[in-house]
C-alpha atoms as a PDB file:
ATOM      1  CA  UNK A   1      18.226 -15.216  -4.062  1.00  0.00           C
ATOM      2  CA  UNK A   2      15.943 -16.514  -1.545  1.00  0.00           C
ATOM      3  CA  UNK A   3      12.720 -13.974  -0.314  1.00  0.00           C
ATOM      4  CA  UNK A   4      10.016 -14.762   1.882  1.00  0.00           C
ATOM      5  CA  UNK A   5       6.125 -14.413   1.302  1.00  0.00           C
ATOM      6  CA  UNK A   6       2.699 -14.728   3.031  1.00  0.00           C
ATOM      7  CA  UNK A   7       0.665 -15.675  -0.456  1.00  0.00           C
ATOM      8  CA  UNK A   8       0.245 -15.389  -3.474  1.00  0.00           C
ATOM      9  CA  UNK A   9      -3.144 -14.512  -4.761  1.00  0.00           C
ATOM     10  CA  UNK A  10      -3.476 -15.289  -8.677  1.00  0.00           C
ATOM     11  CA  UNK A  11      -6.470 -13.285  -9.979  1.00  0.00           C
ATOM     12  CA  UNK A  12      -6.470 -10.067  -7.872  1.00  0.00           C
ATOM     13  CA  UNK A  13      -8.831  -7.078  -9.013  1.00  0.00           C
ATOM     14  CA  UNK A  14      -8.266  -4.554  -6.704  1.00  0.00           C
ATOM     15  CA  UNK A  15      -4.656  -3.575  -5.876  1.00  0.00           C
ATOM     16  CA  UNK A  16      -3.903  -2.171  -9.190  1.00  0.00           C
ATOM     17  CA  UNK A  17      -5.118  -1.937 -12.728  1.00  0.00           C
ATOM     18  CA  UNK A  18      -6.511  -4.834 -14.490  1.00  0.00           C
ATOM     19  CA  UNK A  19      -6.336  -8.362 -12.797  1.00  0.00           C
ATOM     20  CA  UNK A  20      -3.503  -8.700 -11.438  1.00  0.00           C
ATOM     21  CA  UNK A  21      -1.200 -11.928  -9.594  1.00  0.00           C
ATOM     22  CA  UNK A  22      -0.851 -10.171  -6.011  1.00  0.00           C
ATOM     23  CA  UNK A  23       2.332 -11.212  -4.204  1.00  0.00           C
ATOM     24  CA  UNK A  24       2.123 -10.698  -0.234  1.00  0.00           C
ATOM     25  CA  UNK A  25       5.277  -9.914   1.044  1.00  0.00           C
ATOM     26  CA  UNK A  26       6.425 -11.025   4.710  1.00  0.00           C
ATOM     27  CA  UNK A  27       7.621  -8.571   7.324  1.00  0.00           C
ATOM     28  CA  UNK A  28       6.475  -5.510   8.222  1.00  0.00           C
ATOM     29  CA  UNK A  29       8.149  -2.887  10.403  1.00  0.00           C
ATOM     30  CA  UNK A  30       4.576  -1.491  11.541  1.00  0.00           C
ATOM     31  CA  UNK A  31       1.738  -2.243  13.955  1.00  0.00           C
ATOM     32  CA  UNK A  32      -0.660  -0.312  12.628  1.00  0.00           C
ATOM     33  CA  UNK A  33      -3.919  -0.828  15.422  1.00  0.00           C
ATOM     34  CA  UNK A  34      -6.205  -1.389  12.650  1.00  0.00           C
ATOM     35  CA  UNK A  35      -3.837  -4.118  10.407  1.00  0.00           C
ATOM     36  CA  UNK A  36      -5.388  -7.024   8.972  1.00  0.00           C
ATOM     37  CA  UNK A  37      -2.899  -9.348   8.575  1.00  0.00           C
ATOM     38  CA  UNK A  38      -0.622  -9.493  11.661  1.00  0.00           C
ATOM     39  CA  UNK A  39       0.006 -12.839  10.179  1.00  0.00           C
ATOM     40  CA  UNK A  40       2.522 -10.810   8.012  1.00  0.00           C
ATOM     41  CA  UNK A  41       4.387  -8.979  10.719  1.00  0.00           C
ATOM     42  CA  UNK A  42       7.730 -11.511  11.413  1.00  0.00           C
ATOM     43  CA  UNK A  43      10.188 -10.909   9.377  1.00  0.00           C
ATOM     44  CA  UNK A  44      11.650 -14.594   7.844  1.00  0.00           C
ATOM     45  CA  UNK A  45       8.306 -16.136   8.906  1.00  0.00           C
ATOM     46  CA  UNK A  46       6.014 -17.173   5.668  1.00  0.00           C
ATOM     47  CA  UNK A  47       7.067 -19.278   2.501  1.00  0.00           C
ATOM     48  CA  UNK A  48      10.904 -19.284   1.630  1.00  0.00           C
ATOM     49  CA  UNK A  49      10.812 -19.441  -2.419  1.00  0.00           C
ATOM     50  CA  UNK A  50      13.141 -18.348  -4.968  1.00  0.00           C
ATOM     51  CA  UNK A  51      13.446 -15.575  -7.611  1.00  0.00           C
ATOM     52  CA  UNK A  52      13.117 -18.848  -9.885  1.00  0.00           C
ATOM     53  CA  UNK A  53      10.183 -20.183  -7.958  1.00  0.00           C
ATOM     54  CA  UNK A  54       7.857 -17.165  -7.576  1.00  0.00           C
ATOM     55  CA  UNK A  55       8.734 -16.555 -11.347  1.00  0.00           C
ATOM     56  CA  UNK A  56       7.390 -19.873 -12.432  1.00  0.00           C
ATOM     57  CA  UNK A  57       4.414 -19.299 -10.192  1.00  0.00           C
ATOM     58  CA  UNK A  58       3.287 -16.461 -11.798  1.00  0.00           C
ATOM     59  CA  UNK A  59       4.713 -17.101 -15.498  1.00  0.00           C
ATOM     60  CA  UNK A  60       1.968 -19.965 -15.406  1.00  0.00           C
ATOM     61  CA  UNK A  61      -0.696 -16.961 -14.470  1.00  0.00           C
ATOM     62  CA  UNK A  62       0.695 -14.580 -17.712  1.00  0.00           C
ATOM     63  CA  UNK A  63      -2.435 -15.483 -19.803  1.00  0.00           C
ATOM     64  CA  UNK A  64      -5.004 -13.817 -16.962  1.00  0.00           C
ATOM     65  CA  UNK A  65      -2.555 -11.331 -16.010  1.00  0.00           C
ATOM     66  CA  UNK A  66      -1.034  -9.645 -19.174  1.00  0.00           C
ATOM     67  CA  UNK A  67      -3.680  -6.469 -19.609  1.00  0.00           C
ATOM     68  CA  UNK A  68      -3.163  -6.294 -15.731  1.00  0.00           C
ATOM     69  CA  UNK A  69      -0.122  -7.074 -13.892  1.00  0.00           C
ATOM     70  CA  UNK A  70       1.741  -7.990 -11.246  1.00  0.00           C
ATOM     71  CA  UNK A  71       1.394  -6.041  -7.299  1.00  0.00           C
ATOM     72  CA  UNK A  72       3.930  -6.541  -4.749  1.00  0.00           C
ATOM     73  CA  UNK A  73       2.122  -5.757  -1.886  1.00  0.00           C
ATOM     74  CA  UNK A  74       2.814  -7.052   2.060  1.00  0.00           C
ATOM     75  CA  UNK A  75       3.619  -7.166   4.784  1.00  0.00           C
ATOM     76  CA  UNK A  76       5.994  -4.514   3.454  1.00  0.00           C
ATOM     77  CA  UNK A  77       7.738  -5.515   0.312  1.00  0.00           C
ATOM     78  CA  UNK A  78      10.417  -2.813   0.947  1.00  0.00           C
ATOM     79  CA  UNK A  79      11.960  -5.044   3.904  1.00  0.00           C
ATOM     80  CA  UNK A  80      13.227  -6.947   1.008  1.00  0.00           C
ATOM     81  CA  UNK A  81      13.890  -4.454  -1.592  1.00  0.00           C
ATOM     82  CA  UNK A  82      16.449  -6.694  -2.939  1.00  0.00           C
ATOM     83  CA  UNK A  83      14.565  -9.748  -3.755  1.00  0.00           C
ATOM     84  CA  UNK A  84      11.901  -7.758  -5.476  1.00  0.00           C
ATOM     85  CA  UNK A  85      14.068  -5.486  -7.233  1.00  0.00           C
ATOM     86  CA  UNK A  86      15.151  -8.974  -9.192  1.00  0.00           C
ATOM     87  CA  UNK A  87      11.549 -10.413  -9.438  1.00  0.00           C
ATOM     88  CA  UNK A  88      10.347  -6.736 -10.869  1.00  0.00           C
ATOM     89  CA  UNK A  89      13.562  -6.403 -13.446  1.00  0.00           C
ATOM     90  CA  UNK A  90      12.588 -10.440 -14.823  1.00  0.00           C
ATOM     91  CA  UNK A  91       8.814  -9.306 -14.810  1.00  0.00           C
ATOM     92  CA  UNK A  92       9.194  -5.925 -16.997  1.00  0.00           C
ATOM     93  CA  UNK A  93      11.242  -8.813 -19.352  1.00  0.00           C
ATOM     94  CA  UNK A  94       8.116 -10.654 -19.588  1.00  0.00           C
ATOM     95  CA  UNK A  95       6.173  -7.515 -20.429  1.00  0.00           C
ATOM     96  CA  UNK A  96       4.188  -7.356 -17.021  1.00  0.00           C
ATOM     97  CA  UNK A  97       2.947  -4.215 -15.560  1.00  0.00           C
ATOM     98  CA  UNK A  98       4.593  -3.761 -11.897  1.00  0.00           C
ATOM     99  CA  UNK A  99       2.701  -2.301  -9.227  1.00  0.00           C
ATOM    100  CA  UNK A 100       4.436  -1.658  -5.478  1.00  0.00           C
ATOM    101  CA  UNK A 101       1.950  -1.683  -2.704  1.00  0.00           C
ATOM    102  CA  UNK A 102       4.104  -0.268   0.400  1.00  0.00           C
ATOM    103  CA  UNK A 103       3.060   2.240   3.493  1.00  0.00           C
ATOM    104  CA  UNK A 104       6.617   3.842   3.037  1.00  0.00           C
ATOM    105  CA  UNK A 105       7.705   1.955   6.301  1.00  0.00           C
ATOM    106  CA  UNK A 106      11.135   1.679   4.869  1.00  0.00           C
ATOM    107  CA  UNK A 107      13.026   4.439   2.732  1.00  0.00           C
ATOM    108  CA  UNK A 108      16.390   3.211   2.721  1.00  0.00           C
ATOM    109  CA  UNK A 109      18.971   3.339  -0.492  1.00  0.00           C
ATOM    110  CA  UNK A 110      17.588  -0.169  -1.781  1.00  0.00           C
ATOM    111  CA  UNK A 111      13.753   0.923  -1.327  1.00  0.00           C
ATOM    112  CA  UNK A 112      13.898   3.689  -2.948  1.00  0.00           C
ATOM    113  CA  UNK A 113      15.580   1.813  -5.791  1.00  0.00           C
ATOM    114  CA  UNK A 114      12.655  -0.676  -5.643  1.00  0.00           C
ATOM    115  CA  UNK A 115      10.009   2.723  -5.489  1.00  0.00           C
ATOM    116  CA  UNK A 116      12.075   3.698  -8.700  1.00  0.00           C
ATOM    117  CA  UNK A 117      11.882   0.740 -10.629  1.00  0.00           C
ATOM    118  CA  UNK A 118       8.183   0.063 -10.569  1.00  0.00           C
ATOM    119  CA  UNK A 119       5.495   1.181 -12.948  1.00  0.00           C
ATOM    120  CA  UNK A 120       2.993   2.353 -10.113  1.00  0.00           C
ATOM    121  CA  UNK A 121       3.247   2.740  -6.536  1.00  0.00           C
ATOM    122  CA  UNK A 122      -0.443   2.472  -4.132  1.00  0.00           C
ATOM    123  CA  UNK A 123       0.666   4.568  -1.605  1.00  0.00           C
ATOM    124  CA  UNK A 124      -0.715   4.308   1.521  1.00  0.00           C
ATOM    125  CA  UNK A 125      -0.865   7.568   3.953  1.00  0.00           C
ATOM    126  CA  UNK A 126      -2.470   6.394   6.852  1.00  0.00           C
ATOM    127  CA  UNK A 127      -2.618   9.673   8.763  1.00  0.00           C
ATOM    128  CA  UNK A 128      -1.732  14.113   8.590  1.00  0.00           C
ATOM    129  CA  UNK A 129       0.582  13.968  11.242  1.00  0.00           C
ATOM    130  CA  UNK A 130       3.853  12.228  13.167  1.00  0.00           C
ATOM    131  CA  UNK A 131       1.565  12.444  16.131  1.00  0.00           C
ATOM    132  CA  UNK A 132      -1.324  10.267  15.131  1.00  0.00           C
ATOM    133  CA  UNK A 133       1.040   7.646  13.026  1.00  0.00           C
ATOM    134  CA  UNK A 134       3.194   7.224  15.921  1.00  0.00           C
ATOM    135  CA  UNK A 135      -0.009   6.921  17.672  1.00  0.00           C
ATOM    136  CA  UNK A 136      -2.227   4.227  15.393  1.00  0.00           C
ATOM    137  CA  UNK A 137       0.827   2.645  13.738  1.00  0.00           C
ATOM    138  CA  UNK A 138       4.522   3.289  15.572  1.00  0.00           C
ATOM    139  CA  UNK A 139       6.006   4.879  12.446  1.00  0.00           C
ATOM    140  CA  UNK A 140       6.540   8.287  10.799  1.00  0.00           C
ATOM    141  CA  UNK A 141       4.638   9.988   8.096  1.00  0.00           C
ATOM    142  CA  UNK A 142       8.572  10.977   6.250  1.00  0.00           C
ATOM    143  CA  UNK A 143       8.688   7.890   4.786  1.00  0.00           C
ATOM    144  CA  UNK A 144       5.061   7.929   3.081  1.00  0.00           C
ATOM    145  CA  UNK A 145       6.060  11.346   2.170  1.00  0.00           C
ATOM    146  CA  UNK A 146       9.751  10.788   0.898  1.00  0.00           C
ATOM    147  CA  UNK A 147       8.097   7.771  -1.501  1.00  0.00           C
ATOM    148  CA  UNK A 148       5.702  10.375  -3.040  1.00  0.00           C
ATOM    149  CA  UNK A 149       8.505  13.282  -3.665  1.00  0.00           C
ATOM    150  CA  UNK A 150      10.961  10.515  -5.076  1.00  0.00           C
ATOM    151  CA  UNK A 151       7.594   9.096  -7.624  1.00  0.00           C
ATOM    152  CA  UNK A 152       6.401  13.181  -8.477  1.00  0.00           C
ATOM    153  CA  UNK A 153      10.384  14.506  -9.219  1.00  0.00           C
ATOM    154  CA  UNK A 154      10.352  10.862 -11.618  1.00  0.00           C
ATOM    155  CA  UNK A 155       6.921  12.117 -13.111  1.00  0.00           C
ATOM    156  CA  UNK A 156       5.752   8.557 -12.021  1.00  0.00           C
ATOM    157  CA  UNK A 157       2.174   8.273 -11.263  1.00  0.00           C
ATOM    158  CA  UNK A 158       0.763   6.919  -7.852  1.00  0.00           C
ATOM    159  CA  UNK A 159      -2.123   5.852  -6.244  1.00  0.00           C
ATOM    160  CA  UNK A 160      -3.118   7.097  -2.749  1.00  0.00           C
ATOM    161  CA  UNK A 161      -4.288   5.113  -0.428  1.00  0.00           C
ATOM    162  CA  UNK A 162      -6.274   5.125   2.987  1.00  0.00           C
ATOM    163  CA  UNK A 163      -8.135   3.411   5.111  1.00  0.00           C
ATOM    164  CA  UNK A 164     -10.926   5.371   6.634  1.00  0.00           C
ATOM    165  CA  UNK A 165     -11.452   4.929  10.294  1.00  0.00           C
ATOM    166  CA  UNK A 166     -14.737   6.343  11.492  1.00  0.00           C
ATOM    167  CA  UNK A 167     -14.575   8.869  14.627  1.00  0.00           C
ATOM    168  CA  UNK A 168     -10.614   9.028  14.012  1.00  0.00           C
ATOM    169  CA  UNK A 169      -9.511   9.856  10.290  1.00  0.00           C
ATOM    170  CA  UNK A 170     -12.976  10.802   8.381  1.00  0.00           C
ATOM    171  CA  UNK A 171     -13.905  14.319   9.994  1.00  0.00           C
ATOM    172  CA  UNK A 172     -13.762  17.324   7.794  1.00  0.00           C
ATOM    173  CA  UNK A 173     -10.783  18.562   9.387  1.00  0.00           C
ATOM    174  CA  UNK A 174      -9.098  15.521   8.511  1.00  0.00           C
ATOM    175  CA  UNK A 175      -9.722  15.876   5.375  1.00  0.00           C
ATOM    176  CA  UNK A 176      -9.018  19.411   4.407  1.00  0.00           C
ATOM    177  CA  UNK A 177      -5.555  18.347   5.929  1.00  0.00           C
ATOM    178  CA  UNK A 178      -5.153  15.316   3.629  1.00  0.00           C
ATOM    179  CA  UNK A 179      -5.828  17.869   0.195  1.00  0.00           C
ATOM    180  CA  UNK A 180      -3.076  20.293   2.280  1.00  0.00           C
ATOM    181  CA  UNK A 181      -0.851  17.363   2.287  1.00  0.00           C
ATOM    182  CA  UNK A 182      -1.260  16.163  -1.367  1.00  0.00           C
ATOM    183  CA  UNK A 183      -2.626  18.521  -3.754  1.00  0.00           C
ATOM    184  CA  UNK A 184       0.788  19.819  -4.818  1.00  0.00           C
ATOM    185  CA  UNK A 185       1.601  16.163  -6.246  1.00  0.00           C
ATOM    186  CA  UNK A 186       0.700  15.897  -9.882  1.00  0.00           C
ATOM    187  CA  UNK A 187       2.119  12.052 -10.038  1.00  0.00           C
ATOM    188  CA  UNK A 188      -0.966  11.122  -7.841  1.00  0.00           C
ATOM    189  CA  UNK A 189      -3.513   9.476 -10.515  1.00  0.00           C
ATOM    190  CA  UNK A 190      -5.926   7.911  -8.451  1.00  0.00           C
ATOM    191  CA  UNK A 191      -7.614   8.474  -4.569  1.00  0.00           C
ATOM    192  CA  UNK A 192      -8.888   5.532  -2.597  1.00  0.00           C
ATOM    193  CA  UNK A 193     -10.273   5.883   0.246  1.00  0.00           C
ATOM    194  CA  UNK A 194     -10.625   2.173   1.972  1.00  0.00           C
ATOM    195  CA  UNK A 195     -13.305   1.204   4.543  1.00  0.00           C
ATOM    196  CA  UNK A 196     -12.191  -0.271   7.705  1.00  0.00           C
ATOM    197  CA  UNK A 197     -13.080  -3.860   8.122  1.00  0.00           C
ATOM    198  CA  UNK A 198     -12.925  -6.448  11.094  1.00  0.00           C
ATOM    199  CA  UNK A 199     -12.458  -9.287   8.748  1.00  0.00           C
ATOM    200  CA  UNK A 200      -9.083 -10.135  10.804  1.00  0.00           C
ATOM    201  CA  UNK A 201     -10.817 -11.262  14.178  1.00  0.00           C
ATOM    202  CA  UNK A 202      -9.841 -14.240  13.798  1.00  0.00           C
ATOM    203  CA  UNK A 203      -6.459 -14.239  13.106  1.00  0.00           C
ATOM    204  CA  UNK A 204      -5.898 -12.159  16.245  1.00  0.00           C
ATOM    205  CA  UNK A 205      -7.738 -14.707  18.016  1.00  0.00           C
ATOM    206  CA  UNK A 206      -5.565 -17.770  16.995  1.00  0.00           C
ATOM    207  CA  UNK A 207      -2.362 -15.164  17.323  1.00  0.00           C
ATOM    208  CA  UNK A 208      -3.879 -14.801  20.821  1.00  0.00           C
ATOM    209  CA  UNK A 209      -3.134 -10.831  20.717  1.00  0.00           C
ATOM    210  CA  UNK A 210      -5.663  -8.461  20.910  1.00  0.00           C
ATOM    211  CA  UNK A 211      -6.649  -6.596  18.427  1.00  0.00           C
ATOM    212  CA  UNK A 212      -6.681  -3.440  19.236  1.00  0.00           C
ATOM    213  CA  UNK A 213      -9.374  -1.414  17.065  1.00  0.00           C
ATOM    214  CA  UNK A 214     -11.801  -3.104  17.667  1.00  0.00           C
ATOM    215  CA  UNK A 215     -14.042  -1.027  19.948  1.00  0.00           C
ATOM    216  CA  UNK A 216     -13.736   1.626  16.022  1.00  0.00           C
ATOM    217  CA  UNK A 217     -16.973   1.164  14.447  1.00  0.00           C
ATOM    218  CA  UNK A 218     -16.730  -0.711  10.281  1.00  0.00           C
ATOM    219  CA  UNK A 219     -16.735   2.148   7.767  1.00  0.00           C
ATOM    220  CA  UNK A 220     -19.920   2.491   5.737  1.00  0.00           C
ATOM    221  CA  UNK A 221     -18.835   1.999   1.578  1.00  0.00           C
ATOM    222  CA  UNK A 222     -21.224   5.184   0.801  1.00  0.00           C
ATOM    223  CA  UNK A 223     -19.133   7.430   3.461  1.00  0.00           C
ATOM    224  CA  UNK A 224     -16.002   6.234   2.017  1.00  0.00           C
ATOM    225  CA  UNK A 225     -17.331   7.210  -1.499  1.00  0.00           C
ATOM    226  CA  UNK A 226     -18.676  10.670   0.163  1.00  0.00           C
ATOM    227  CA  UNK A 227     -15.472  11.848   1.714  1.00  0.00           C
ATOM    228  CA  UNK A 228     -13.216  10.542  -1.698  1.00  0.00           C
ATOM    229  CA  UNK A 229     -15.570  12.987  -3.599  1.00  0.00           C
ATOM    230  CA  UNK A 230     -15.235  15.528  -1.097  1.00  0.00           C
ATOM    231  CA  UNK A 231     -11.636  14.842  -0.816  1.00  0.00           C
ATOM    232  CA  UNK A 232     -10.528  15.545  -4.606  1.00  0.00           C
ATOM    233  CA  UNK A 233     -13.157  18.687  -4.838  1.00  0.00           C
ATOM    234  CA  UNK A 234     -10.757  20.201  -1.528  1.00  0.00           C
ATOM    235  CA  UNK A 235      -7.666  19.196  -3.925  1.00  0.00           C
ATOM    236  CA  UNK A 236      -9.274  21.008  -7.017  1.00  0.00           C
ATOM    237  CA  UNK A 237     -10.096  23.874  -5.135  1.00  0.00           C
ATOM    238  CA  UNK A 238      -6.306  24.099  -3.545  1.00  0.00           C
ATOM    239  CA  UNK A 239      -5.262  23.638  -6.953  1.00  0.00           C
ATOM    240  CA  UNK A 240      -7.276  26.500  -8.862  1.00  0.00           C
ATOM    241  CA  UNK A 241      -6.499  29.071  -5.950  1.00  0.00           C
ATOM    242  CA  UNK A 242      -2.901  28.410  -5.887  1.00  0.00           C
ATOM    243  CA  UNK A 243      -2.390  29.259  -9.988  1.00  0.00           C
END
């Protein structure tokens, strides 16, 4: 079986517990105005490699990786649920932790069989509403959604994800809609709330498309730290006036 990828980077520390081998999947079904790697939008661009292949590549990482694990992240892995279903099924044989980074882009019978057969999924809801994801990224907030009902009725955890936008996504209204939107989860272990980065100028430049946040302002690492502490206080509170 033959699957395509953008990278592979060996001794990740942040998607996931522990370091980690990160696998960047390519293809994604999104154009989220704030993505930064539209080098991973075409589907069947990237490296062609083999379940065999990518195996070997990280089999030779195991040592570094065993307390940690192995993310599929993208792109959007879920474009080729199949491939990583098999690479995830040989992994758990070699006793690696499996982590699925996706934006719930696709939902489809062999996704959600991926979603299932993980040991985490990092979640990423990008926005409250349809309106502002059709808006900032041409796709639906169901998917995200359907991903985290499928992960709380397995009594799977999950890690929420989202990148914080200033002037568009960090207001206190947005955030009192976020806690309305997950507190009922009890799968969710973790909140991360991301600061947005222009890192990715230049790969819009040499894409020659433009990139279109970039008139949004970079988000501050001690306002992304405020509103995550503010966010899971509005959770607790929904929580304890709900019993």
């Amino acid at each position: 079986m033959i699957g395509y990828i953008h990278s592979l980077q060996s001794l990740g520390t942040v998607d996931g517990p522990g370091v980690r081998a990160v696998v960047f999947a390519q293809g994604c079904p999104y154009r989220c105005a704030y993505c930064h790697n539209p080098d991973t939008w075409k589907v069947g661009d990237g490296e062609a490699i083999s379940h065999d292949e990518l195996i070997a590549k990280i089999a030779r990482l195991k040592s570094y990786i065993k307390d940690g694990g192995v993310t599929l992240s993208g792109g959007e892995p879920c474009l080729q649920a199949d491939f990583f279903i098999e690479i995830t099924k040989t992994l758990h044989g070699m006793g690696l932790h499996v982590a699925l980074d996706t934006s719930g882009a696709v939902t489809g019978e062999r996704a959600m069989e991926l979603v299932r057969s993980v040991d985490l999924v990092l979640l990423d809801v990008k926005f409250n509403t349809e309106e502002e994801y059709s808006r900032y990224t041409g796709g639906s907030l169901a998917g995200a959604m359907k991903i985290l009902g499928e992960r709380e009725r397995m009594g799977a955890p999950v890690w929420i994800r989202r990148v914080i936008l200033p002037g568009i996504n960090d207001t206190d209204t947005d955030l009192e809609a976020f806690a309305e939107l997950i507190w009922r989860y009890e799968c969710i272990e973790k909140l991360e709330l991301l600061p947005f980065r222009k890192l990715c100028l230049e790969k819009y430049e040499s894409l020659g498309i433009p990139f279109p946040a970039s008139d949004i302002p970079e988000a501050k690492e001690s306002d992304c730290e405020r509103l995550s502490h503010k966010l899971s206080e509005l959770i607790t509170s929904h929580r304890k006036s709900k019993k």
